[in-house]
Every structure is written in structure tokens, then in C-alpha cells.
ModelCIF file with pLDDT and N, C-alpha, C, O atoms, coordinates in Angstrom:
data_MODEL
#
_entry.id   MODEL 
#
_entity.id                         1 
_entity.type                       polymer 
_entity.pdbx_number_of_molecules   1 
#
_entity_poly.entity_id                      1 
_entity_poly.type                           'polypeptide(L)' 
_entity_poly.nstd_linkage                   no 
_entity_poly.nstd_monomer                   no 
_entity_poly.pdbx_seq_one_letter_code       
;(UNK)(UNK)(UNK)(UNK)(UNK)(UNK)(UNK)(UNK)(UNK)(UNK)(UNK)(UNK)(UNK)(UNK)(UNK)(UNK)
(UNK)(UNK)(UNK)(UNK)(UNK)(UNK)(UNK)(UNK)(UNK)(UNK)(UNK)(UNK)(UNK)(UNK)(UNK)(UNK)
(UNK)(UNK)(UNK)
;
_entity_poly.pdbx_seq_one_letter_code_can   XXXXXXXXXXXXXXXXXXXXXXXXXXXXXXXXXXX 
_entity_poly.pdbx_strand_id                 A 
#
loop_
_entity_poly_seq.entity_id 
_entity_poly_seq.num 
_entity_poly_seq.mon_id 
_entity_poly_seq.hetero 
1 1  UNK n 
1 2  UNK n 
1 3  UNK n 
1 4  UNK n 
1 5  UNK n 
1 6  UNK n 
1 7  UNK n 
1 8  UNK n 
1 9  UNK n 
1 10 UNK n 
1 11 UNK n 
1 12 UNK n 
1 13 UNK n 
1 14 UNK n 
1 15 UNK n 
1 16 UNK n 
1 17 UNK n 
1 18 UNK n 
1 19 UNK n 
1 20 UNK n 
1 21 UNK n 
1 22 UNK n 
1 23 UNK n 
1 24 UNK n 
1 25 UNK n 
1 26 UNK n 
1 27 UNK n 
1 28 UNK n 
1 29 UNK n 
1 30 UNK n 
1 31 UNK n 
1 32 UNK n 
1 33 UNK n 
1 34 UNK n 
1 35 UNK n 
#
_struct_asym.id          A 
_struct_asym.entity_id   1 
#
loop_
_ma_qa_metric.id 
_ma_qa_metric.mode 
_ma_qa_metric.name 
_ma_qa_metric.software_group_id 
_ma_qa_metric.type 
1 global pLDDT . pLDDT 
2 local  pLDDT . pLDDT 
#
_ma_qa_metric_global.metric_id      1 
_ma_qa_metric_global.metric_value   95.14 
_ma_qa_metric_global.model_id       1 
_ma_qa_metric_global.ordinal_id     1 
#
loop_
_ma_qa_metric_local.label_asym_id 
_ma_qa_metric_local.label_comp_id 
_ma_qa_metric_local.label_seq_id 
_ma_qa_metric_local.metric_id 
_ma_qa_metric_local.metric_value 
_ma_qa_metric_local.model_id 
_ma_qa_metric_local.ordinal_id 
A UNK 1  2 98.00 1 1  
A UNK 2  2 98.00 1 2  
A UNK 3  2 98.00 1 3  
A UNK 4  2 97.00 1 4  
A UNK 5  2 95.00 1 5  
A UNK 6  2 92.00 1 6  
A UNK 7  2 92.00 1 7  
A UNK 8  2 92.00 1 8  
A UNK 9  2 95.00 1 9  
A UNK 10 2 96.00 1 10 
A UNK 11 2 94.00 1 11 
A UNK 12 2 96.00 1 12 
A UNK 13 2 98.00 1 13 
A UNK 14 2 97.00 1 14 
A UNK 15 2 97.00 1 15 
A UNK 16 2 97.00 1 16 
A UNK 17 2 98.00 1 17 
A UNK 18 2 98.00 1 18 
A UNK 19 2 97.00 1 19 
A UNK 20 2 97.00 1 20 
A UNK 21 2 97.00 1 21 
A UNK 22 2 97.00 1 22 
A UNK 23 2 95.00 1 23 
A UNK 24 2 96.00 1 24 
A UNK 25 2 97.00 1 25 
A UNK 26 2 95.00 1 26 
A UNK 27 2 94.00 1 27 
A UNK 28 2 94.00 1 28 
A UNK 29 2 93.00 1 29 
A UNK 30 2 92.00 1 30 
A UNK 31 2 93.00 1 31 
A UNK 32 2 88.00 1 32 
A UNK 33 2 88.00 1 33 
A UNK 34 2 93.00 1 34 
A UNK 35 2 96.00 1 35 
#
loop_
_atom_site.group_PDB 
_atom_site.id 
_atom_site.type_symbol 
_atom_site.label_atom_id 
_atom_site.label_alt_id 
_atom_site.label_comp_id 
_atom_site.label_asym_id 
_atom_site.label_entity_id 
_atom_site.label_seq_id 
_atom_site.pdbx_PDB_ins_code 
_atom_site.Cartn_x 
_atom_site.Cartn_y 
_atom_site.Cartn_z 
_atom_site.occupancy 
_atom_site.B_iso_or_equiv 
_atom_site.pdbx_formal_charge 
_atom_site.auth_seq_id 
_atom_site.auth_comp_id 
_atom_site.auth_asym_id 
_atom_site.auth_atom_id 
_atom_site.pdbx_PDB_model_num 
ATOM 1   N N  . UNK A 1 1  ? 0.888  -1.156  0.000   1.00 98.00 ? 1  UNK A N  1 
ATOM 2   C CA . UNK A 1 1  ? 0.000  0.000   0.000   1.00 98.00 ? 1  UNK A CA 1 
ATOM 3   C C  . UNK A 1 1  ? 0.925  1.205   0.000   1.00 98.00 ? 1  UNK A C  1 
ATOM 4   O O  . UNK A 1 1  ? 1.587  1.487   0.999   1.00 98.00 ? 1  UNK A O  1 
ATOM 5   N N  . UNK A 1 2  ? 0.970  1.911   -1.114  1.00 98.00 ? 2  UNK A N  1 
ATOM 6   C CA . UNK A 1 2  ? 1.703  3.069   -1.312  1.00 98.00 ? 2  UNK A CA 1 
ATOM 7   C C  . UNK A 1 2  ? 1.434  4.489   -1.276  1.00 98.00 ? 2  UNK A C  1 
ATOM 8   O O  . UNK A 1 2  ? 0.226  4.718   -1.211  1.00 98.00 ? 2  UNK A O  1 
ATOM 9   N N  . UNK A 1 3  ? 2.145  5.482   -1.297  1.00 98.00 ? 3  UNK A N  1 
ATOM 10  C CA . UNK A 1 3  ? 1.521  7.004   -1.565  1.00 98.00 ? 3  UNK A CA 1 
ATOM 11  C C  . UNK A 1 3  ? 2.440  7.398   -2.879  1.00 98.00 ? 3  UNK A C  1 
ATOM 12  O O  . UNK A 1 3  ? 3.541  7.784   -2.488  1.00 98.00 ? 3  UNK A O  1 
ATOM 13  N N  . UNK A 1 4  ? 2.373  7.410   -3.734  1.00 97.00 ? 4  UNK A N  1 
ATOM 14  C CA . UNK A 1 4  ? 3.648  7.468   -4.700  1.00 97.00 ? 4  UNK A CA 1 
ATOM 15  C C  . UNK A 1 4  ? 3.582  8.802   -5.019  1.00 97.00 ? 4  UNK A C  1 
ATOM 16  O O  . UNK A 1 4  ? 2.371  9.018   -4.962  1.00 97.00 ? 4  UNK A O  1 
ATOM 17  N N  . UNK A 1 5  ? 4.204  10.003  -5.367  1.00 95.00 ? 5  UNK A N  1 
ATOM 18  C CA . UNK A 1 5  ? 4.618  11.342  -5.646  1.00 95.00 ? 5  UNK A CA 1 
ATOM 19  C C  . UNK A 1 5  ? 4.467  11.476  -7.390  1.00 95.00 ? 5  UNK A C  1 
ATOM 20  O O  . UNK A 1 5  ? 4.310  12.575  -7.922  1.00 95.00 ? 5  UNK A O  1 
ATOM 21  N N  . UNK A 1 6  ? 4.538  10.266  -8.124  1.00 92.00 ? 6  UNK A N  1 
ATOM 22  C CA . UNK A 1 6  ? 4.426  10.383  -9.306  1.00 92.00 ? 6  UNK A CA 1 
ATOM 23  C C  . UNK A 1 6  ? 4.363  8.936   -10.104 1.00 92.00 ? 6  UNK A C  1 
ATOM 24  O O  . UNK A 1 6  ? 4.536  7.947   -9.392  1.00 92.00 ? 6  UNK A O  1 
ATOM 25  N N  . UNK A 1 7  ? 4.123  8.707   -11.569 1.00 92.00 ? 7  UNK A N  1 
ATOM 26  C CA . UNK A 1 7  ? 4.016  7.411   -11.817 1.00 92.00 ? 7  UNK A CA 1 
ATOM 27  C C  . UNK A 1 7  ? 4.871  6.633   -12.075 1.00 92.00 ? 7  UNK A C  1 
ATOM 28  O O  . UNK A 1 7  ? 4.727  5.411   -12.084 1.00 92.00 ? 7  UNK A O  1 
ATOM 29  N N  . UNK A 1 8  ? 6.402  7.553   -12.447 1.00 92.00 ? 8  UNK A N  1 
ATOM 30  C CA . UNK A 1 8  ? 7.969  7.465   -12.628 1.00 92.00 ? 8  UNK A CA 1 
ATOM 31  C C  . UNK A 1 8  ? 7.984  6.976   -11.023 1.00 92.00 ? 8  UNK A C  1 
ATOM 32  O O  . UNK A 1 8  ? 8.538  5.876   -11.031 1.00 92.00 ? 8  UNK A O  1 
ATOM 33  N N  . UNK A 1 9  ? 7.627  7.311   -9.713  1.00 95.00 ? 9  UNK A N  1 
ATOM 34  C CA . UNK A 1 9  ? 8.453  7.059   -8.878  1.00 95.00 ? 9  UNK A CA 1 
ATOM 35  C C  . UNK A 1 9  ? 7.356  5.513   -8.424  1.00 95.00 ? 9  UNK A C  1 
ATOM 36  O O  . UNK A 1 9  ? 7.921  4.788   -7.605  1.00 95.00 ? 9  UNK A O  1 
ATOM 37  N N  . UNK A 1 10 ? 6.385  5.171   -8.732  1.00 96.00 ? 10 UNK A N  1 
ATOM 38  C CA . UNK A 1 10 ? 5.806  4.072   -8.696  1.00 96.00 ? 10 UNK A CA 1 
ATOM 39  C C  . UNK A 1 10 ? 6.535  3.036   -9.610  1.00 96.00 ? 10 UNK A C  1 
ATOM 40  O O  . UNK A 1 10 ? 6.830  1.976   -9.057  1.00 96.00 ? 10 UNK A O  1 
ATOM 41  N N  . UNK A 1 11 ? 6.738  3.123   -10.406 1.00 94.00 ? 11 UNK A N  1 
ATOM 42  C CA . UNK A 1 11 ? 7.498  2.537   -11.566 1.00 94.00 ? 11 UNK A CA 1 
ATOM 43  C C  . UNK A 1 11 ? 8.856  1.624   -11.127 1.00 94.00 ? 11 UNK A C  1 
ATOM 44  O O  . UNK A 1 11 ? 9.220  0.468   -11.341 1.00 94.00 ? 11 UNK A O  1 
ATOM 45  N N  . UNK A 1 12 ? 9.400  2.785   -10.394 1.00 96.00 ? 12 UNK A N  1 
ATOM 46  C CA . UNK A 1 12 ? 10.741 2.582   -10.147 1.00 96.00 ? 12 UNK A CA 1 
ATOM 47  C C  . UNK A 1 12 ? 10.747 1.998   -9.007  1.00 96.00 ? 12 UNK A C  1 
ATOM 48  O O  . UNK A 1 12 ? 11.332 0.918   -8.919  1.00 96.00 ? 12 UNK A O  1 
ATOM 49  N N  . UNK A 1 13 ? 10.207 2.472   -8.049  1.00 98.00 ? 13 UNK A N  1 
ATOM 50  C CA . UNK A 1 13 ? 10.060 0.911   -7.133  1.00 98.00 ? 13 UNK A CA 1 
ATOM 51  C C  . UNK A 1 13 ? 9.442  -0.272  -7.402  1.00 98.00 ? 13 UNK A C  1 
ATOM 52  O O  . UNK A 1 13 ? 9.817  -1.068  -6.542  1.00 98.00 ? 13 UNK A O  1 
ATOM 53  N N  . UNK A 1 14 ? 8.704  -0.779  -8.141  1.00 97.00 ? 14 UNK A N  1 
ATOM 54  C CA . UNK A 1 14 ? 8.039  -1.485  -8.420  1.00 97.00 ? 14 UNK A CA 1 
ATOM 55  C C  . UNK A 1 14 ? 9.068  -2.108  -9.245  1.00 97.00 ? 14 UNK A C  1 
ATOM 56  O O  . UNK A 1 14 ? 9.287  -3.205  -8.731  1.00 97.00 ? 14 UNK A O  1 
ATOM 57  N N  . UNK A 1 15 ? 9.524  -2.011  -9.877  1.00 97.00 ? 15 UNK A N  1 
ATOM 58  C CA . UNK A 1 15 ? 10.654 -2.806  -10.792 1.00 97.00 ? 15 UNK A CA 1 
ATOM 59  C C  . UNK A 1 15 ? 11.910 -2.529  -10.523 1.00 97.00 ? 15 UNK A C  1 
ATOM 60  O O  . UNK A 1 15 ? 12.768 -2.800  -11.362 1.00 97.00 ? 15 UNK A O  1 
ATOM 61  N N  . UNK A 1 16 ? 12.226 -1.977  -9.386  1.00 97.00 ? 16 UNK A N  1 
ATOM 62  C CA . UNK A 1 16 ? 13.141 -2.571  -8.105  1.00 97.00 ? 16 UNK A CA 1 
ATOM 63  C C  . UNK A 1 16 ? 12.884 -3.289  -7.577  1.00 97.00 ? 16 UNK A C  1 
ATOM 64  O O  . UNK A 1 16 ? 13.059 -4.278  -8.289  1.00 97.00 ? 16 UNK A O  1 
ATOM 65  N N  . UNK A 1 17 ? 12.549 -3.565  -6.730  1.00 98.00 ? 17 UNK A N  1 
ATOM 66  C CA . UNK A 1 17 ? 11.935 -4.538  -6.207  1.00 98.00 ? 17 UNK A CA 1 
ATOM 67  C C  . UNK A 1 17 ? 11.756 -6.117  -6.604  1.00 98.00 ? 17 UNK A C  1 
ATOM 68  O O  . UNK A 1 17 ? 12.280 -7.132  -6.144  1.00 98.00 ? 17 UNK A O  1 
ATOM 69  N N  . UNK A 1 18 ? 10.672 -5.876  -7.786  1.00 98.00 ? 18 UNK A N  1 
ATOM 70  C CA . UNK A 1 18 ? 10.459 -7.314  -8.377  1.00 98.00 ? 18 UNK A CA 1 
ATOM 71  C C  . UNK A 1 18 ? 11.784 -8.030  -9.104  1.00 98.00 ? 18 UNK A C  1 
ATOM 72  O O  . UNK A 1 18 ? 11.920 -9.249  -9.208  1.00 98.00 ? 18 UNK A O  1 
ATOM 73  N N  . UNK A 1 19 ? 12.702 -7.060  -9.571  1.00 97.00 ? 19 UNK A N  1 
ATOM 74  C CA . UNK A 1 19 ? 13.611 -7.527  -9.941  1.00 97.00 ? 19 UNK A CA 1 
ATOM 75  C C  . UNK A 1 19 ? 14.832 -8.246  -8.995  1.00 97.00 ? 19 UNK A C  1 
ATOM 76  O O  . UNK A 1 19 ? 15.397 -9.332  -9.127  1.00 97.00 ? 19 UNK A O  1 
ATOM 77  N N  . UNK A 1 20 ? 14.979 -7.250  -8.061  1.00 97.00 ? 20 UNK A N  1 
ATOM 78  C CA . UNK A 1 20 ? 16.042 -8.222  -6.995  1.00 97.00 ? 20 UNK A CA 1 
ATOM 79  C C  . UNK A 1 20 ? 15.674 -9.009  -6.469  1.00 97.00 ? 20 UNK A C  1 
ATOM 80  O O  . UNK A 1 20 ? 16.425 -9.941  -6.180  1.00 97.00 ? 20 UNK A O  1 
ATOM 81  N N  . UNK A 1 21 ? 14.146 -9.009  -6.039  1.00 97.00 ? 21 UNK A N  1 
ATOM 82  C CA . UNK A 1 21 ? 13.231 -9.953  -4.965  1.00 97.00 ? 21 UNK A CA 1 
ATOM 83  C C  . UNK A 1 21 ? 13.729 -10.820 -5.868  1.00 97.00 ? 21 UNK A C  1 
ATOM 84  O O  . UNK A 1 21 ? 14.695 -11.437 -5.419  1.00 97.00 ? 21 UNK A O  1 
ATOM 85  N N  . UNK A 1 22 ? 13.316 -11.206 -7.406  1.00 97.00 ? 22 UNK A N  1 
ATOM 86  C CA . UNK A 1 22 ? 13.631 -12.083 -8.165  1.00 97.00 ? 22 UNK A CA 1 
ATOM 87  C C  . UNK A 1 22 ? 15.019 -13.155 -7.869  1.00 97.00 ? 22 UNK A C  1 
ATOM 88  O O  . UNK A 1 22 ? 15.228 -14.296 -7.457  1.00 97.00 ? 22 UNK A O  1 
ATOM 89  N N  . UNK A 1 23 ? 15.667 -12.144 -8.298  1.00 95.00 ? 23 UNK A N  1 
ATOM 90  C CA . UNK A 1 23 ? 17.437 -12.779 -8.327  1.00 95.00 ? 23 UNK A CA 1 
ATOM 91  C C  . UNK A 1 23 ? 17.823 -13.326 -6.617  1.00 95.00 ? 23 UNK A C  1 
ATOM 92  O O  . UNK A 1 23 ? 18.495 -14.351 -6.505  1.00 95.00 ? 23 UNK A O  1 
ATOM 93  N N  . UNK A 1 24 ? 17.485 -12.782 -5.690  1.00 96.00 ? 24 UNK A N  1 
ATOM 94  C CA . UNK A 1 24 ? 17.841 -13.128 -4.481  1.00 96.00 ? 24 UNK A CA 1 
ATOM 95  C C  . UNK A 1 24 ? 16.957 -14.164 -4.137  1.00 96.00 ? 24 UNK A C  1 
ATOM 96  O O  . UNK A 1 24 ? 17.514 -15.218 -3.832  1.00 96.00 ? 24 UNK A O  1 
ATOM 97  N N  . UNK A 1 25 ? 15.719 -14.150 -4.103  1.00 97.00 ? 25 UNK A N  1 
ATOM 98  C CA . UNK A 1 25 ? 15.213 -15.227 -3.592  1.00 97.00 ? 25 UNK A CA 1 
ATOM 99  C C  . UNK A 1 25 ? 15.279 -16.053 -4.354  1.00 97.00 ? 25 UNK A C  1 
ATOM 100 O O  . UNK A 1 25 ? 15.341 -17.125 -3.752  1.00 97.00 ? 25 UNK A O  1 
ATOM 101 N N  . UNK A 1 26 ? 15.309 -16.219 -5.682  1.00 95.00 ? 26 UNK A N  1 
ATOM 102 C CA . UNK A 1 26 ? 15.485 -17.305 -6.843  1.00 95.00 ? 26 UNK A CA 1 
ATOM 103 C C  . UNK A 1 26 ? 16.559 -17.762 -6.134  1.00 95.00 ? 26 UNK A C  1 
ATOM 104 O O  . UNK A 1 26 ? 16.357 -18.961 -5.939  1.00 95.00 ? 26 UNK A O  1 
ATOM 105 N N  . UNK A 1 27 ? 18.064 -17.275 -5.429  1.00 94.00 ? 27 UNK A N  1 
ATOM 106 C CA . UNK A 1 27 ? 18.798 -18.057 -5.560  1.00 94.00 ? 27 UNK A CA 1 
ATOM 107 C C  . UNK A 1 27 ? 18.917 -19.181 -4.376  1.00 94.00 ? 27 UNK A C  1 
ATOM 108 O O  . UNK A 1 27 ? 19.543 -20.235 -4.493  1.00 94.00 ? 27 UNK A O  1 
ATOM 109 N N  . UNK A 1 28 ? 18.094 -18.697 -3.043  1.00 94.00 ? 28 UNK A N  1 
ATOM 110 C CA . UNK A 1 28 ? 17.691 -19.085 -2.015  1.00 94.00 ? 28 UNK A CA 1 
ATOM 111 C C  . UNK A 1 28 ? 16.916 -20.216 -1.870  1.00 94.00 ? 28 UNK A C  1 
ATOM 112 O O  . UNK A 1 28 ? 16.595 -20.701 -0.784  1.00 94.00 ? 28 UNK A O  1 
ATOM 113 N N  . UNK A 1 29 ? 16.530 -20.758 -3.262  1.00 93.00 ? 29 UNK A N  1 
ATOM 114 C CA . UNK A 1 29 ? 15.811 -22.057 -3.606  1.00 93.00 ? 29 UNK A CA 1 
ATOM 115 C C  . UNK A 1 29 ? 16.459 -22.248 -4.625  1.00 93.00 ? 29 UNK A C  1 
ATOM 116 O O  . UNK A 1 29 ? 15.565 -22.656 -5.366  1.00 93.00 ? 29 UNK A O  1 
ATOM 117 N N  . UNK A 1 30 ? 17.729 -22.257 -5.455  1.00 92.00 ? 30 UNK A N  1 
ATOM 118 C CA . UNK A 1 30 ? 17.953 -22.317 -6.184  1.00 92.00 ? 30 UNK A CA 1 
ATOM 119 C C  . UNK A 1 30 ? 17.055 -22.659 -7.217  1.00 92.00 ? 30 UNK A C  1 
ATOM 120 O O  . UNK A 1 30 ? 17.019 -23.736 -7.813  1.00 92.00 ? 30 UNK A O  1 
ATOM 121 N N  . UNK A 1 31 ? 16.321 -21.659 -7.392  1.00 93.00 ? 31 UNK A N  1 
ATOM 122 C CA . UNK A 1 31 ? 15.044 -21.609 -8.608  1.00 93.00 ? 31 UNK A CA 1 
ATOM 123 C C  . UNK A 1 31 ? 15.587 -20.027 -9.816  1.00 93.00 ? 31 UNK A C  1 
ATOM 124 O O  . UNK A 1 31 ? 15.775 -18.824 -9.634  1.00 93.00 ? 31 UNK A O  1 
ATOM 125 N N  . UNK A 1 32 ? 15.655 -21.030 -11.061 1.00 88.00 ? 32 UNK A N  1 
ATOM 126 C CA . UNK A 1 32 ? 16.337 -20.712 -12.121 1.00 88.00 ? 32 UNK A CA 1 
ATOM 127 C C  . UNK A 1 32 ? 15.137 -20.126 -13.042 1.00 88.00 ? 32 UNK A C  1 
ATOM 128 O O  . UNK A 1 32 ? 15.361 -19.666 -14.162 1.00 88.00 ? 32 UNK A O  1 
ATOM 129 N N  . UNK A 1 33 ? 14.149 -20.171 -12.603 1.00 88.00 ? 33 UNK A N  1 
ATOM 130 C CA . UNK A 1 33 ? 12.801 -19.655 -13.652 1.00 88.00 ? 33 UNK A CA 1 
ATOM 131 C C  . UNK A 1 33 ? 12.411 -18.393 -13.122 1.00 88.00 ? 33 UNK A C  1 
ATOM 132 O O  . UNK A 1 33 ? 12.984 -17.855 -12.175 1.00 88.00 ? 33 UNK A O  1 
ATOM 133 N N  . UNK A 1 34 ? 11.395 -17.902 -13.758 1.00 93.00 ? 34 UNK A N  1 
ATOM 134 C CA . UNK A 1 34 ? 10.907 -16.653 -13.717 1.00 93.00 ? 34 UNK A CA 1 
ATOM 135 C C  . UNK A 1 34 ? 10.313 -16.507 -11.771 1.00 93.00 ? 34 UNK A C  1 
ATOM 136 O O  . UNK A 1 34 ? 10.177 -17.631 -11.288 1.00 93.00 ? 34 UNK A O  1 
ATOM 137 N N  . UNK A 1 35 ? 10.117 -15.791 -11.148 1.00 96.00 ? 35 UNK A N  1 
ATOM 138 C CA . UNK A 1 35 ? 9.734  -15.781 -9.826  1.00 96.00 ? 35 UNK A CA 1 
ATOM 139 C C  . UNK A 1 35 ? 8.500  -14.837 -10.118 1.00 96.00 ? 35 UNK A C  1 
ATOM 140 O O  . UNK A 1 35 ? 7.758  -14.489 -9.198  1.00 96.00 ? 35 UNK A O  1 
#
């Protein structure tokens, strides 16, 4: 649940996020597919 200042700054966390969440926890199960 967010307050975002603009749709650039929604953006940019949002695909921060999903992207490292990705790579780090992928590697934590060593799960090689999309997360």
C-alpha cells in the first residue's frame, strides 16, 4: 500500500523490487525460472 509522488516514482520501485526480490530469492531455492 503506497503514496507514490508520481508514476515514474511508482514505476521505479516497483521494478526494483520485483527484480532483486527475483534474483535473491530465486537463488535461495535455487530456482532458475521466472519468480
Amino acid at each position: 500500500l503506497l503514496r507514490p509522488s508520481s508514476t515514474l516514482q511508482l514505476k521505479e520501485f516497483m521494478e526494483y523490487f520485483m527484480s532483486n526480490s527475483a534474483r535473491k530469492i530465486g537463488r535461495l531455492h535455487n530456482w532458475r525460472g521466472a519468480l
